[in-house]
N, C-alpha and C. Protein backbone atom coordinates (compact mmCIF):
# COMPACT_ATOMS: atom_id res chain seq x y z
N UNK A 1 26.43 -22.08 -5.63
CA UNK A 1 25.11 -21.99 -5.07
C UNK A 1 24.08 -22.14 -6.20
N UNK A 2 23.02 -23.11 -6.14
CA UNK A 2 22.00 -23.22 -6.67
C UNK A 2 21.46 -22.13 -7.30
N UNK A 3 20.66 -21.90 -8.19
CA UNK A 3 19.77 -20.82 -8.76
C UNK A 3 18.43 -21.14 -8.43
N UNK A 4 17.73 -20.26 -7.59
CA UNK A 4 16.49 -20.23 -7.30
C UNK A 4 15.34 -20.80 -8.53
N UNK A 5 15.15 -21.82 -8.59
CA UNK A 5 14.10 -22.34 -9.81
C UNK A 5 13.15 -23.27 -9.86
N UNK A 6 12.59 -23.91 -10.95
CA UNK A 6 11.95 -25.11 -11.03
C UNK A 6 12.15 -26.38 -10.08
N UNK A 7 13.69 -26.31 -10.33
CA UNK A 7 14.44 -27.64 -9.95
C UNK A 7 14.67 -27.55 -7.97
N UNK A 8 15.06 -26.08 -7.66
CA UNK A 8 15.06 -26.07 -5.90
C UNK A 8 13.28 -26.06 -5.34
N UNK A 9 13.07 -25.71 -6.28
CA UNK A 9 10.91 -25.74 -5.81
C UNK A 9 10.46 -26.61 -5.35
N UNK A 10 11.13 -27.75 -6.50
CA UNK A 10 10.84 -29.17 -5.83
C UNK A 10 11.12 -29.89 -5.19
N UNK A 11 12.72 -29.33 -5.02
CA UNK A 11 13.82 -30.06 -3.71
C UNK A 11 13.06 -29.87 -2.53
N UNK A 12 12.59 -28.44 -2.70
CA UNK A 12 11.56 -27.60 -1.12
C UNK A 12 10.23 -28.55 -0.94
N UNK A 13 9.54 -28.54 -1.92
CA UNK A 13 8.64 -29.50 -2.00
C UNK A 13 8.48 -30.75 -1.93
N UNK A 14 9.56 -31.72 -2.43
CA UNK A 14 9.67 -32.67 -1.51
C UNK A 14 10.01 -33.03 0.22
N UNK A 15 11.26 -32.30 0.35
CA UNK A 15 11.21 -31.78 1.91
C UNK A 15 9.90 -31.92 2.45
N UNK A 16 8.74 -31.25 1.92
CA UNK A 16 8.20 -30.57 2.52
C UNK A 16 6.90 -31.99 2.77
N UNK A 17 7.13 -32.76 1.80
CA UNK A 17 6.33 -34.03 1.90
C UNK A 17 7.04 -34.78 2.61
N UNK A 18 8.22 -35.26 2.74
CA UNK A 18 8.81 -36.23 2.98
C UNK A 18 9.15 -35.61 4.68
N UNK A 19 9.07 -34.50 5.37
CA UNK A 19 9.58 -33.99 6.70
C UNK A 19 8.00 -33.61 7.25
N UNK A 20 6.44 -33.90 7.02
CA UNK A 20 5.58 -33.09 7.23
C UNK A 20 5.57 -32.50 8.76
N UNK A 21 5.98 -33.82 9.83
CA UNK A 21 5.76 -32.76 10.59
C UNK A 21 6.96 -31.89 11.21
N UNK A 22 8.12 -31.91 10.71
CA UNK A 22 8.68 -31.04 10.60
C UNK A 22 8.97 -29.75 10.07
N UNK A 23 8.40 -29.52 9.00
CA UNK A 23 8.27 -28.54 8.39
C UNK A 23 6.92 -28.07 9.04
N UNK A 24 5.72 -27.97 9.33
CA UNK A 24 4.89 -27.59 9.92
C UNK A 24 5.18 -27.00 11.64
N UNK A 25 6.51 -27.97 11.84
CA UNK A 25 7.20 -27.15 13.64
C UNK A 25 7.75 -26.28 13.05
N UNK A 26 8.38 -26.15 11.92
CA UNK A 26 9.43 -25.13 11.81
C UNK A 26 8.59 -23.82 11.42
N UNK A 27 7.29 -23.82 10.11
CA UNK A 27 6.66 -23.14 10.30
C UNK A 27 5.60 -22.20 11.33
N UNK A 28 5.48 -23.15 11.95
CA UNK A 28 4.85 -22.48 13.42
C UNK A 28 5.59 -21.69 14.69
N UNK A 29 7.02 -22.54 14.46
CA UNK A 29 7.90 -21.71 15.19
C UNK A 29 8.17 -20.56 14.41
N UNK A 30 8.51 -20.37 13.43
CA UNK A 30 8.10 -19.51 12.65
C UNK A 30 7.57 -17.57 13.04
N UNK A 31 6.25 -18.21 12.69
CA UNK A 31 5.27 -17.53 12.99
C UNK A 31 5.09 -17.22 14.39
N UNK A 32 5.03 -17.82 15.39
CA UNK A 32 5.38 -17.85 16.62
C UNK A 32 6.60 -16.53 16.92
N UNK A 33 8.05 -16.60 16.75
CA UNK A 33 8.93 -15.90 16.79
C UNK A 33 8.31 -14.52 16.59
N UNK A 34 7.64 -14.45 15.61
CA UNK A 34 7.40 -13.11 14.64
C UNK A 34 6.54 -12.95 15.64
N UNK A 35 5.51 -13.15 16.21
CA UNK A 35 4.72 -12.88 16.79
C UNK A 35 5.12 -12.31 18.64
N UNK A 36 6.18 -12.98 19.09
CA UNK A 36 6.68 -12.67 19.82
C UNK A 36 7.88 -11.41 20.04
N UNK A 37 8.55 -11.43 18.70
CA UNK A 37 9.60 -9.98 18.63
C UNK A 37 8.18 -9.22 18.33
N UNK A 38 7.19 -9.13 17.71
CA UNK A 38 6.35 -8.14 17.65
C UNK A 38 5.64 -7.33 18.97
N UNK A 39 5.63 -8.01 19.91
CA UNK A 39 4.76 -7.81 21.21
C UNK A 39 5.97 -7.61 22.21
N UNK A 40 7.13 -8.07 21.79
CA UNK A 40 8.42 -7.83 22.86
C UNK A 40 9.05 -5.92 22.50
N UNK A 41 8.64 -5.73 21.38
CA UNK A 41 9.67 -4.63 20.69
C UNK A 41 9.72 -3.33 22.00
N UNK A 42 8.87 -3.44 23.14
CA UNK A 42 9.18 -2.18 23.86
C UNK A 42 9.03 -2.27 24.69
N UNK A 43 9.39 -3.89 25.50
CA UNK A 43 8.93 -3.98 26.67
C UNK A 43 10.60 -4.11 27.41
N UNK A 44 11.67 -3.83 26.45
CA UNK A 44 12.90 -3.43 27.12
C UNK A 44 13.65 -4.76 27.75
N UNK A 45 13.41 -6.10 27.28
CA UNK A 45 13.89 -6.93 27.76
C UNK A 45 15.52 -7.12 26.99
N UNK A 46 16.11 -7.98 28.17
CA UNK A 46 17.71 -8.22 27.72
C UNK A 46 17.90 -9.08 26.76
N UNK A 47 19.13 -8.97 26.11
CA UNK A 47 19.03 -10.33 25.05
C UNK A 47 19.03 -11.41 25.63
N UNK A 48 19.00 -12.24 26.81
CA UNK A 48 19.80 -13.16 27.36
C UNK A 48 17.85 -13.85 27.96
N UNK A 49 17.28 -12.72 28.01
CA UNK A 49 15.86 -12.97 28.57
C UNK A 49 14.91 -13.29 26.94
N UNK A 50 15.29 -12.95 26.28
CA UNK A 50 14.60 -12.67 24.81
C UNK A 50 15.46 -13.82 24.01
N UNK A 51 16.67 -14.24 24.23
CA UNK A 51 16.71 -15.48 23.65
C UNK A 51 16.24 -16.70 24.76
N UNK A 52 15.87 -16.74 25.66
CA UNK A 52 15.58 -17.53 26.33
C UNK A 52 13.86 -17.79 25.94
N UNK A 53 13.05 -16.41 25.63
CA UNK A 53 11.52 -16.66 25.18
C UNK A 53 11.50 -16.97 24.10
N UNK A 54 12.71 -17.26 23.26
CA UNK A 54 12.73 -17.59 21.44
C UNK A 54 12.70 -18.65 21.55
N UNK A 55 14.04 -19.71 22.45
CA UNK A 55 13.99 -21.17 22.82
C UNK A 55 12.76 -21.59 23.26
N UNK A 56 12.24 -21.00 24.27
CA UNK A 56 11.14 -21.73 24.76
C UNK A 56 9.92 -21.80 23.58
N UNK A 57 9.69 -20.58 22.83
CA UNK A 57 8.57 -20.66 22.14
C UNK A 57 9.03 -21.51 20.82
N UNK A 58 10.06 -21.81 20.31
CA UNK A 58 10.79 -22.82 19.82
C UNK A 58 10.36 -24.03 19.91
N UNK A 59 10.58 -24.71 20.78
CA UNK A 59 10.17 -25.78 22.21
C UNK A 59 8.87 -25.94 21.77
N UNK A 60 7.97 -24.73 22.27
CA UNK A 60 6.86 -24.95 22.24
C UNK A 60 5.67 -25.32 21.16
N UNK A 61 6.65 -24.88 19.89
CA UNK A 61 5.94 -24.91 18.76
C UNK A 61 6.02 -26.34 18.47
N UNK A 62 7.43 -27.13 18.73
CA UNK A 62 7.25 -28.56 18.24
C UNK A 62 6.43 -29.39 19.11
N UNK A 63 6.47 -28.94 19.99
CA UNK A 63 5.80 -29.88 21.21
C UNK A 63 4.23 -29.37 21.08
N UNK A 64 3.84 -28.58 20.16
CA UNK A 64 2.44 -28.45 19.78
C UNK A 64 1.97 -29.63 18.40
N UNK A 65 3.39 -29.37 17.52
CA UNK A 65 3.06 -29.76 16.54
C UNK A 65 2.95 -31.53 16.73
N UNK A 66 3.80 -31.91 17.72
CA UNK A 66 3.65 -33.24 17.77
C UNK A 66 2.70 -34.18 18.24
N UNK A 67 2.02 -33.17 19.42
CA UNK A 67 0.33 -33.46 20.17
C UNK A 67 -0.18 -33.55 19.10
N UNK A 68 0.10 -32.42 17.94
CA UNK A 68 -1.67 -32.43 16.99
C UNK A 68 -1.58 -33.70 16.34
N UNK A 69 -0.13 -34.00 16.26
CA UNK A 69 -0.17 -35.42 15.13
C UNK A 69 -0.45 -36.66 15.64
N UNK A 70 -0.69 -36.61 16.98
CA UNK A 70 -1.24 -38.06 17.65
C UNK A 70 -2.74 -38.53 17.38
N UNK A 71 -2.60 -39.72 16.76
CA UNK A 71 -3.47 -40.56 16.17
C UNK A 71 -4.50 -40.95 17.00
């Protein structure tokens, strides 16, 4: 396994040019997720219902990210 450094920074960083709008779905799904286990934590739902709002908001994040990128 790699050592966290100079050299993986830039592997990430290219990724990160070369995939833009992918890395921007993945970040939003992201954030999204977090935002959703945050507001789910006590409303007692099943796992089967709570992975089903992870997929969808999943879903939803790329299918945001791909509207914004239309020219």
């Amino acid at each position: 396994m790699a050592r966290f450094g100079k050299g993986m920074t830039h592997r990430i960083a290219e990724i990160v040019r070369k995939h833009t709008h992918l890395s921007a779905a993945a970040a939003l799904a992201l954030a999204m997720v977090g935002v959703l286990l945050w507001a789910a934590r006590g409303a007692g739902l099943e796992a089967s219902h709570l992975a089903t709002l992870i997929v969808s908001t999943v879903a939803l994040a790329g299918l945001s990210v791909w509207i914004a990128g239309w020219d």
